[in-house]
PDB file of N, CA and C in Angstrom:
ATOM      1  N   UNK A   1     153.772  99.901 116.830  1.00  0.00           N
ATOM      2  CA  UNK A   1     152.684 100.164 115.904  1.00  0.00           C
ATOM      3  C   UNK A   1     152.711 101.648 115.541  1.00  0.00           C
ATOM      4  N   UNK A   2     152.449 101.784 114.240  1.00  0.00           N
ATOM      5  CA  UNK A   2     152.284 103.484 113.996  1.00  0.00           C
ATOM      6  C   UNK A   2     151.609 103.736 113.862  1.00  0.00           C
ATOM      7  N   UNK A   3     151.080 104.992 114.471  1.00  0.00           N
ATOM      8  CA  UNK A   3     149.537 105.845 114.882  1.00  0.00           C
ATOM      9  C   UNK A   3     149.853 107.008 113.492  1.00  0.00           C
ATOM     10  N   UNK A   4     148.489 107.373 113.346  1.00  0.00           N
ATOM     11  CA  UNK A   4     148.588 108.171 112.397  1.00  0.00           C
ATOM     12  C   UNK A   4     147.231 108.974 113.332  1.00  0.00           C
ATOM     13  N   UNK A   5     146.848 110.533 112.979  1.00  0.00           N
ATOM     14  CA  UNK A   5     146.180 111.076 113.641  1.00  0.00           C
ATOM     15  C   UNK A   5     145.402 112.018 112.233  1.00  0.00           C
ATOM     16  N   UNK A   6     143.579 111.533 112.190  1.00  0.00           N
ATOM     17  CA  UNK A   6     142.880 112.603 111.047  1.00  0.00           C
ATOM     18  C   UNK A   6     141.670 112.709 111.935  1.00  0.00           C
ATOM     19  N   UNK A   7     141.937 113.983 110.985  1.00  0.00           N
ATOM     20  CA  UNK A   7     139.742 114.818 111.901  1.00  0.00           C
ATOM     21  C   UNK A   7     138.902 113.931 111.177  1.00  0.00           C
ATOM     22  N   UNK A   8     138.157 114.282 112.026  1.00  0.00           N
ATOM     23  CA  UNK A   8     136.599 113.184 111.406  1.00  0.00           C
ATOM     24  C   UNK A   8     136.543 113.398 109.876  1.00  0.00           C
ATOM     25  N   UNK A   9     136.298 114.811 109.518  1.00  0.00           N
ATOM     26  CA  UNK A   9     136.048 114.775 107.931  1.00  0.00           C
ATOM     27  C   UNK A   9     136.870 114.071 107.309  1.00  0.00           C
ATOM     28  N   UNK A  10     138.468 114.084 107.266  1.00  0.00           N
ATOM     29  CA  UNK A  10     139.235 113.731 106.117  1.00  0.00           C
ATOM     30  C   UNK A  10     138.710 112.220 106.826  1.00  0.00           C
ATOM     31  N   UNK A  11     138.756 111.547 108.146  1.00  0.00           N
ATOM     32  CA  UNK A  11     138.106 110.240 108.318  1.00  0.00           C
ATOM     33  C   UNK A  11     136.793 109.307 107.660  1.00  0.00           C
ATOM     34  N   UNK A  12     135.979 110.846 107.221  1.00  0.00           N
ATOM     35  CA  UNK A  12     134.716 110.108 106.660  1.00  0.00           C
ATOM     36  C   UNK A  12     135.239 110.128 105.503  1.00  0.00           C
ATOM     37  N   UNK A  13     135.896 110.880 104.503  1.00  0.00           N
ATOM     38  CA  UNK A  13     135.869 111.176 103.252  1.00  0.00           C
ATOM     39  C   UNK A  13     137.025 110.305 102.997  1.00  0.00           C
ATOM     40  N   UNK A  14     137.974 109.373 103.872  1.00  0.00           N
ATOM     41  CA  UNK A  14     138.582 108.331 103.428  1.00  0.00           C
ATOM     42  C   UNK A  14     138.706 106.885 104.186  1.00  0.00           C
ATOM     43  N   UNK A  15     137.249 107.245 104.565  1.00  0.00           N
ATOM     44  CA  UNK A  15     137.685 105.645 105.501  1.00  0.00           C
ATOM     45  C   UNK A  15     137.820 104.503 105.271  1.00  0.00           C
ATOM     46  N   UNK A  16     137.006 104.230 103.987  1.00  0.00           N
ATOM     47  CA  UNK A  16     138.000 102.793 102.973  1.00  0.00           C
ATOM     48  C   UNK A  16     139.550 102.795 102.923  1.00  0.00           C
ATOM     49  N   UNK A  17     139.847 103.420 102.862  1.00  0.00           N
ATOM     50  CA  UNK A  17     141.876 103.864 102.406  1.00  0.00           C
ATOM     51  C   UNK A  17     142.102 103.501 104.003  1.00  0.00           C
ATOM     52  N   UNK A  18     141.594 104.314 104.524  1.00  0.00           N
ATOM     53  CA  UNK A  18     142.017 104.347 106.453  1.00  0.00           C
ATOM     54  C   UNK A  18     141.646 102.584 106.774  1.00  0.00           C
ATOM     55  N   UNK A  19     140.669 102.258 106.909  1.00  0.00           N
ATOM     56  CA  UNK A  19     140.549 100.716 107.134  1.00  0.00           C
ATOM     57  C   UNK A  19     141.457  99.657 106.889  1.00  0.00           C
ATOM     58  N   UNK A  20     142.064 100.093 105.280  1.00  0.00           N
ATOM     59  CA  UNK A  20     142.652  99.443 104.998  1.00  0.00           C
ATOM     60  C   UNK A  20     144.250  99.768 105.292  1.00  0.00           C
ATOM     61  N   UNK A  21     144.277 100.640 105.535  1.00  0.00           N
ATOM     62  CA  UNK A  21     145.756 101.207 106.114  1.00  0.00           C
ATOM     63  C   UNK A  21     145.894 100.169 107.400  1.00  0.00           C
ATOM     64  N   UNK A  22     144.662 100.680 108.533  1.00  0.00           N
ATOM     65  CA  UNK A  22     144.480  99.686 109.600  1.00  0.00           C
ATOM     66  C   UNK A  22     144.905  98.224 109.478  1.00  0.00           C
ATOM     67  N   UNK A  23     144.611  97.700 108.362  1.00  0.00           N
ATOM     68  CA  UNK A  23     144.496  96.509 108.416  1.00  0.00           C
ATOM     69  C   UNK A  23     145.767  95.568 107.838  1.00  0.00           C
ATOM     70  N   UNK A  24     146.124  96.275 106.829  1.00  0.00           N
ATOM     71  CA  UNK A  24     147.141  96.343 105.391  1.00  0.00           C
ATOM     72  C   UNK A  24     149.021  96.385 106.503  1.00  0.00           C
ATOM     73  N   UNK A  25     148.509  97.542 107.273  1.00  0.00           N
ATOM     74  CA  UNK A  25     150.097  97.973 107.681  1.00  0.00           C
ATOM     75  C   UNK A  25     149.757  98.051 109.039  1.00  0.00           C
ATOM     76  N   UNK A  26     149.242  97.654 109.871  1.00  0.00           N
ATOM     77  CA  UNK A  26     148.704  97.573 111.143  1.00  0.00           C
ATOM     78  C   UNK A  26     149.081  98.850 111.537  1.00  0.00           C
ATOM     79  N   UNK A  27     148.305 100.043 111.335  1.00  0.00           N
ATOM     80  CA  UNK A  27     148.674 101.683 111.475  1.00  0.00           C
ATOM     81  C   UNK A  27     147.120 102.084 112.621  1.00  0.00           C
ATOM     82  N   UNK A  28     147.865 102.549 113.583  1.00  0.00           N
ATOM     83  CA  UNK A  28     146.428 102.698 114.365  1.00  0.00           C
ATOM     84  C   UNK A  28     146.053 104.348 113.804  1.00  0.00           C
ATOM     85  N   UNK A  29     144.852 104.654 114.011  1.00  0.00           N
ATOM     86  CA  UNK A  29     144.213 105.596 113.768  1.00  0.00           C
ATOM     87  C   UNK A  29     143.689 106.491 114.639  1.00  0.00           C
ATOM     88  N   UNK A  30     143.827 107.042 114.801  1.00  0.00           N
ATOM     89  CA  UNK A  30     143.413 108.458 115.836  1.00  0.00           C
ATOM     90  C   UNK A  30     142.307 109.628 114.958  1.00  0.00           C
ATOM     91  N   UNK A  31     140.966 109.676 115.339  1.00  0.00           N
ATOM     92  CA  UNK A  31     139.835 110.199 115.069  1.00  0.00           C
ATOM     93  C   UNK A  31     139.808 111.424 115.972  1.00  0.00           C
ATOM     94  N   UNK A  32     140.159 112.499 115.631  1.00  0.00           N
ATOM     95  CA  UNK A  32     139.462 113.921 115.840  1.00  0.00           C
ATOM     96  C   UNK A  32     138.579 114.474 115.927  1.00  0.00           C
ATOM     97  N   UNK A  33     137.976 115.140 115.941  1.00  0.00           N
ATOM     98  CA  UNK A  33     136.710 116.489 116.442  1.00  0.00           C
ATOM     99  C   UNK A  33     137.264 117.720 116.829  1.00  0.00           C
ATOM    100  N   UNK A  34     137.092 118.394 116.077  1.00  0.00           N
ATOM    101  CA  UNK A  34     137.741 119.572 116.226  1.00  0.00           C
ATOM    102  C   UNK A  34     139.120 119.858 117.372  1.00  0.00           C
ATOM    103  N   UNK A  35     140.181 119.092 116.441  1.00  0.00           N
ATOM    104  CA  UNK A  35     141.322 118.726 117.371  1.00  0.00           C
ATOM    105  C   UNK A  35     141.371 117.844 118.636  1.00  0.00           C
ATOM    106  N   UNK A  36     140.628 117.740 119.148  1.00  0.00           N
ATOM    107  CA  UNK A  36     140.589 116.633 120.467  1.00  0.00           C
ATOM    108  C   UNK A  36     139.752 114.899 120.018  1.00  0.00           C
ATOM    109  N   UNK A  37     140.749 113.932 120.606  1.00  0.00           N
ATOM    110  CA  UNK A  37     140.814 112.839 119.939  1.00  0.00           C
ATOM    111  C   UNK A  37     139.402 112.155 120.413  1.00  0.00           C
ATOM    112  N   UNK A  38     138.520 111.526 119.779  1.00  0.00           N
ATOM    113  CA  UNK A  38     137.495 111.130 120.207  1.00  0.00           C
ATOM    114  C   UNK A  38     137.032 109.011 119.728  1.00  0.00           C
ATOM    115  N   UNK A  39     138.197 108.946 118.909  1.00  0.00           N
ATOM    116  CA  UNK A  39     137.751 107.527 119.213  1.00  0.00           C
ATOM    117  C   UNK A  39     139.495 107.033 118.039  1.00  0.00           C
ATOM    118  N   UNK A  40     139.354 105.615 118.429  1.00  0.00           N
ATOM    119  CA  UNK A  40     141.152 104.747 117.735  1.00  0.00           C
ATOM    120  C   UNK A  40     139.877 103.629 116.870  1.00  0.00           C
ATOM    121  N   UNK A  41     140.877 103.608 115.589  1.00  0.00           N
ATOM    122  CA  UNK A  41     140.781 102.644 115.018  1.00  0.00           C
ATOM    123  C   UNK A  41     141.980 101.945 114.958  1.00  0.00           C
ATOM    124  N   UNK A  42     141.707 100.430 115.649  1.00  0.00           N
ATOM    125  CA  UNK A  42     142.925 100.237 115.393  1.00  0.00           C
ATOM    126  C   UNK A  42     142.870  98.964 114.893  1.00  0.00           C
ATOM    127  N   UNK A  43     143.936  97.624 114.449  1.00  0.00           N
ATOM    128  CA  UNK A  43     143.552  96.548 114.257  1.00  0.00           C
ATOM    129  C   UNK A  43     142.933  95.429 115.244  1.00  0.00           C
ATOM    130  N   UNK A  44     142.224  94.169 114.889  1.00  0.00           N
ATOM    131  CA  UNK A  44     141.311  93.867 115.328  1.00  0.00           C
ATOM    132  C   UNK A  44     142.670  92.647 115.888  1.00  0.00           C
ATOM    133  N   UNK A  45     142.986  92.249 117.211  1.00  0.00           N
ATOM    134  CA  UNK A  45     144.178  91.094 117.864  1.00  0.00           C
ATOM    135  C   UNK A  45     143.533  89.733 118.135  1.00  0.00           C
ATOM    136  N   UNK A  46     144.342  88.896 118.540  1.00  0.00           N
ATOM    137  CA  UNK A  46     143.971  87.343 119.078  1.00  0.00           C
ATOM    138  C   UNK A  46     143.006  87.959 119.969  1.00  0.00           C
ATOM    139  N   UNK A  47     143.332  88.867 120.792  1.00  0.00           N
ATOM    140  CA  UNK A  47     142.503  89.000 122.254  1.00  0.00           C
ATOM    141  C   UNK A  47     141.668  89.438 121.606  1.00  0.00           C
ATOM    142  N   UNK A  48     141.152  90.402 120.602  1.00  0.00           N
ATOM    143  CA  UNK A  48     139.581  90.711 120.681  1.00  0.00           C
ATOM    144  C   UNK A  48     138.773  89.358 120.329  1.00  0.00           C
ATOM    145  N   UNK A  49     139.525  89.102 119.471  1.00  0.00           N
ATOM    146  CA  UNK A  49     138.692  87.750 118.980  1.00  0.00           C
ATOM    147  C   UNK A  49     138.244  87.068 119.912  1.00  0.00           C
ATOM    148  N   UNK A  50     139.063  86.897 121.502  1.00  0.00           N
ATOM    149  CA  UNK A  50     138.727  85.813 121.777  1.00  0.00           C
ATOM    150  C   UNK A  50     137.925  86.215 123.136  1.00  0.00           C
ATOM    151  N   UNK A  51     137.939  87.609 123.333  1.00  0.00           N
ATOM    152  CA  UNK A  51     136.998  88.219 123.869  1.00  0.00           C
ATOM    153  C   UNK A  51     135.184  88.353 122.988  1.00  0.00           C
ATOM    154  N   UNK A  52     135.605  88.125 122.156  1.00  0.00           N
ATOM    155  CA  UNK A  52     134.184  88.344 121.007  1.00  0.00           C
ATOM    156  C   UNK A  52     133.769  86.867 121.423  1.00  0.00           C
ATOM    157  N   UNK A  53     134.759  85.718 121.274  1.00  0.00           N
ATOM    158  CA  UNK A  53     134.156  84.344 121.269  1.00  0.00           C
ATOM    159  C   UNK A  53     133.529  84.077 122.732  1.00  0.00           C
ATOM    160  N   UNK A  54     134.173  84.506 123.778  1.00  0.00           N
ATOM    161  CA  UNK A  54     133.602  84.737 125.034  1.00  0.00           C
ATOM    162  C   UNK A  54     132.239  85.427 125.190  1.00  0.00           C
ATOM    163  N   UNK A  55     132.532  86.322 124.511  1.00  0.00           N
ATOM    164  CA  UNK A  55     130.959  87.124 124.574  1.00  0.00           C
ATOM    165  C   UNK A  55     129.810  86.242 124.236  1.00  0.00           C
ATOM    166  N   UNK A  56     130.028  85.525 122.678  1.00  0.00           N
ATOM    167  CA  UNK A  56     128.850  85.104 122.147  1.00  0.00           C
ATOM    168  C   UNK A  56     129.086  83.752 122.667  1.00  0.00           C
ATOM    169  N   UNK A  57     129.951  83.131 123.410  1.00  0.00           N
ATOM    170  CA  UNK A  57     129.744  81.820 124.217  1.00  0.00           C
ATOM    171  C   UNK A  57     129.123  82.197 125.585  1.00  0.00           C
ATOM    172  N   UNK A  58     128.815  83.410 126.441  1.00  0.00           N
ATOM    173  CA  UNK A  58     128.058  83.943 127.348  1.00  0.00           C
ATOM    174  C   UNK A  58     126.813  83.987 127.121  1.00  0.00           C
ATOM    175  N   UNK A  59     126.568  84.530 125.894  1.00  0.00           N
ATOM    176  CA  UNK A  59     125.271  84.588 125.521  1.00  0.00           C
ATOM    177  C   UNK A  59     124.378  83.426 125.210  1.00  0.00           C
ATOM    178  N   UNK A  60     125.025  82.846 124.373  1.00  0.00           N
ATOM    179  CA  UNK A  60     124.468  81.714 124.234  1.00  0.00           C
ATOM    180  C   UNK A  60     123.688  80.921 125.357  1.00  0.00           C
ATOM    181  N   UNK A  61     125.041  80.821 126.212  1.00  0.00           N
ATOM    182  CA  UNK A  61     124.636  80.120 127.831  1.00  0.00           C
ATOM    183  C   UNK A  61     123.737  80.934 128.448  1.00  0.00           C
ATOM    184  N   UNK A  62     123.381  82.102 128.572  1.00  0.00           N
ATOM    185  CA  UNK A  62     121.797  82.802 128.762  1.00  0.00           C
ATOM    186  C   UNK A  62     121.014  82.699 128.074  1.00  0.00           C
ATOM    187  N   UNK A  63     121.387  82.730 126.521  1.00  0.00           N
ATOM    188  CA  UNK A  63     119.520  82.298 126.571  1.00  0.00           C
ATOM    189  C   UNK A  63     119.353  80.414 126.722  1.00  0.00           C
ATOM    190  N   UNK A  64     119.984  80.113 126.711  1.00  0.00           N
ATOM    191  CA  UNK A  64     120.202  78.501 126.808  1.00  0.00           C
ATOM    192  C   UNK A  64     119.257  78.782 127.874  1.00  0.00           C
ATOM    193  N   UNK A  65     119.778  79.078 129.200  1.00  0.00           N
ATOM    194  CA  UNK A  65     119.557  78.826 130.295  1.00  0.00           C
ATOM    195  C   UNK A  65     117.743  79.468 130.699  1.00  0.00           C
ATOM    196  N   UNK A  66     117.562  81.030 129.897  1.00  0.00           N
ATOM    197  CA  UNK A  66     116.568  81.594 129.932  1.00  0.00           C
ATOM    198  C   UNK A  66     115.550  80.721 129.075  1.00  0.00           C
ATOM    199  N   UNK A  67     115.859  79.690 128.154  1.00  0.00           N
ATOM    200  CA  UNK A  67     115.084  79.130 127.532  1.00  0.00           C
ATOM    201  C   UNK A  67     114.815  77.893 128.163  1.00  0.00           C
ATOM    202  N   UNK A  68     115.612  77.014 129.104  1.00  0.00           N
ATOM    203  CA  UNK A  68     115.455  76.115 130.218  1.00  0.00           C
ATOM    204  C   UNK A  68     114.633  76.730 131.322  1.00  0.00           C
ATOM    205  N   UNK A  69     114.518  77.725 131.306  1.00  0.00           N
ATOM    206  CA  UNK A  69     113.574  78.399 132.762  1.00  0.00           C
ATOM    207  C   UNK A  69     112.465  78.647 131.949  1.00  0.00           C
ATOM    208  N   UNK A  70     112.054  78.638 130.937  1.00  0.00           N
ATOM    209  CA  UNK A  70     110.661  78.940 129.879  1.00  0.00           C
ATOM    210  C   UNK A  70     110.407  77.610 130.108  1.00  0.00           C
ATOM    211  N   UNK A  71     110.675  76.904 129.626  1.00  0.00           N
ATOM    212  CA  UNK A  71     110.374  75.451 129.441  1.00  0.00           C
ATOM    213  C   UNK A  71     109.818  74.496 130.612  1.00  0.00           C
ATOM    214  N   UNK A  72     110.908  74.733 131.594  1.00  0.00           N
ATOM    215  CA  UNK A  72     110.219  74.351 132.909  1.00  0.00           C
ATOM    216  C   UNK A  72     108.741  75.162 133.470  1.00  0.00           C
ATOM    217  N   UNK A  73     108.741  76.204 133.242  1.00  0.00           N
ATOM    218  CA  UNK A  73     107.562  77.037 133.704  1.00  0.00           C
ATOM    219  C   UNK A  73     106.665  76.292 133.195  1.00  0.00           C
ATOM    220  N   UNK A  74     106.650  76.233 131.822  1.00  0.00           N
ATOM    221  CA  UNK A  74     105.650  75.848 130.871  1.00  0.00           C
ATOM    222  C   UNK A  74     104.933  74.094 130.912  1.00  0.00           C
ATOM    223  N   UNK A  75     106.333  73.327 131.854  1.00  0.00           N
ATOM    224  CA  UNK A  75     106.140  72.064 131.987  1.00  0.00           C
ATOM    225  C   UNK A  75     104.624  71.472 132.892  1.00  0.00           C
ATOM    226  N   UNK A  76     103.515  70.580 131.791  1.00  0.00           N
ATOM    227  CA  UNK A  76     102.693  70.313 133.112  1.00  0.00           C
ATOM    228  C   UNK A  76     102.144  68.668 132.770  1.00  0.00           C
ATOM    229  N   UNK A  77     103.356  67.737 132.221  1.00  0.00           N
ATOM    230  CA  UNK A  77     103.246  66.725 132.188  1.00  0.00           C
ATOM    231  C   UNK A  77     104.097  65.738 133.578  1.00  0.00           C
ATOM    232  N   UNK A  78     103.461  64.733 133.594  1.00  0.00           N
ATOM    233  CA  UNK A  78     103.890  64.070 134.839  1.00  0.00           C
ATOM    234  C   UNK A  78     105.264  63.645 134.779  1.00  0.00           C
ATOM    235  N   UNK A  79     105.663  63.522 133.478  1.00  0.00           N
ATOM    236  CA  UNK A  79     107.198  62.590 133.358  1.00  0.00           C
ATOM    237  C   UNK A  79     107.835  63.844 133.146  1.00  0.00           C
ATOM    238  N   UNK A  80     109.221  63.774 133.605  1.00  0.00           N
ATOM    239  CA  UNK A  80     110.517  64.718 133.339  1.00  0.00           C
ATOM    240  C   UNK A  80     110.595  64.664 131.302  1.00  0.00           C
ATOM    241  N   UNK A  81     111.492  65.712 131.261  1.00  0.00           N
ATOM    242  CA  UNK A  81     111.924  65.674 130.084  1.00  0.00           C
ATOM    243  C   UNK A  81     112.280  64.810 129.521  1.00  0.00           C
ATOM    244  N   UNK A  82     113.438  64.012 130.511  1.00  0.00           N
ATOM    245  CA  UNK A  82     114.015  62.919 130.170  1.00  0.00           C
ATOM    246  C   UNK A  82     113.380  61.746 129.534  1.00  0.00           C
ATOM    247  N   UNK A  83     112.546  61.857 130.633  1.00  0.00           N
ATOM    248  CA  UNK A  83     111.667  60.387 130.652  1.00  0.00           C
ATOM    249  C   UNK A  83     110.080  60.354 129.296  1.00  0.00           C
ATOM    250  N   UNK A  84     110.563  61.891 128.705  1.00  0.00           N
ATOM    251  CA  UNK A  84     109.689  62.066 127.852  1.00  0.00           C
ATOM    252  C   UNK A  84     110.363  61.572 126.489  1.00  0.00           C
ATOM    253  N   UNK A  85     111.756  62.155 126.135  1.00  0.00           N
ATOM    254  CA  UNK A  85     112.638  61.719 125.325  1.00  0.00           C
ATOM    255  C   UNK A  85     112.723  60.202 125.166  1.00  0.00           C
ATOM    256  N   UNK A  86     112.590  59.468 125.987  1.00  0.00           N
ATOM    257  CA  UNK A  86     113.166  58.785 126.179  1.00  0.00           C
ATOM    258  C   UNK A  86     111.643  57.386 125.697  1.00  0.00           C
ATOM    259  N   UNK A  87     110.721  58.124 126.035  1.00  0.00           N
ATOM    260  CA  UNK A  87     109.637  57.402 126.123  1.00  0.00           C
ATOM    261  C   UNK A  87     109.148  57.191 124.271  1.00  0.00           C
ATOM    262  N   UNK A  88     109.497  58.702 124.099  1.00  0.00           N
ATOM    263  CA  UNK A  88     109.371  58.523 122.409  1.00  0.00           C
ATOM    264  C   UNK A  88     110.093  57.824 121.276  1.00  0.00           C
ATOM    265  N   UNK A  89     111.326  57.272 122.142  1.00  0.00           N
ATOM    266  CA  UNK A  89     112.404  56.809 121.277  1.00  0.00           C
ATOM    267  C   UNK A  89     111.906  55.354 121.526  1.00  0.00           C
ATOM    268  N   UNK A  90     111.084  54.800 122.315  1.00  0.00           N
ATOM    269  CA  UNK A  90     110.903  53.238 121.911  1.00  0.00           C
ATOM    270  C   UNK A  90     110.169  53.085 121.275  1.00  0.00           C
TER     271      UNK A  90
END
């Protein structure tokens, strides 16, 4: 992969062009601050993706789960859920 290295300014003042460099020619990016490197742009891989899909499949399963622990708290009928579902469907 080829790295290319700009200071923040020429970074802000072209970061459409830079993004698309990123993306276009898979060119990683190296972000400056007064000469010392402070953050990579680089392209986005299978693995982030499927680290991203992990993430928001984690989450999900918490509030799932935080919303199953609301629910039960809140429960003060005699029949289970089940048997509530189940009671409405005949």
């Amino acid at each position: 992969m080829k790295t290319h290295t700009v200071g923040v300014r020429e970074f802000k003042n072209n970061a459409t062009q830079l993004v698309r460099q990123v993306r276009e020619q898979m060119t990683e990016i190296i972000v400056t601050l007064d000469g010392l490197p402070v953050a990579v742009l680089r392209p986005f891989t299978h693995e982030d993706s499927a680290r991203q899909r992990s993430a928001r499949m984690q989450n999900f399963a918490e509030k799932s789960a935080d919303l199953a622990s609301e629910i039960a708290a809140a429960w003060t009928g005699d029949l289970t859920a089940a048997e509530a579902v189940a009671e409405q469907r005949r």
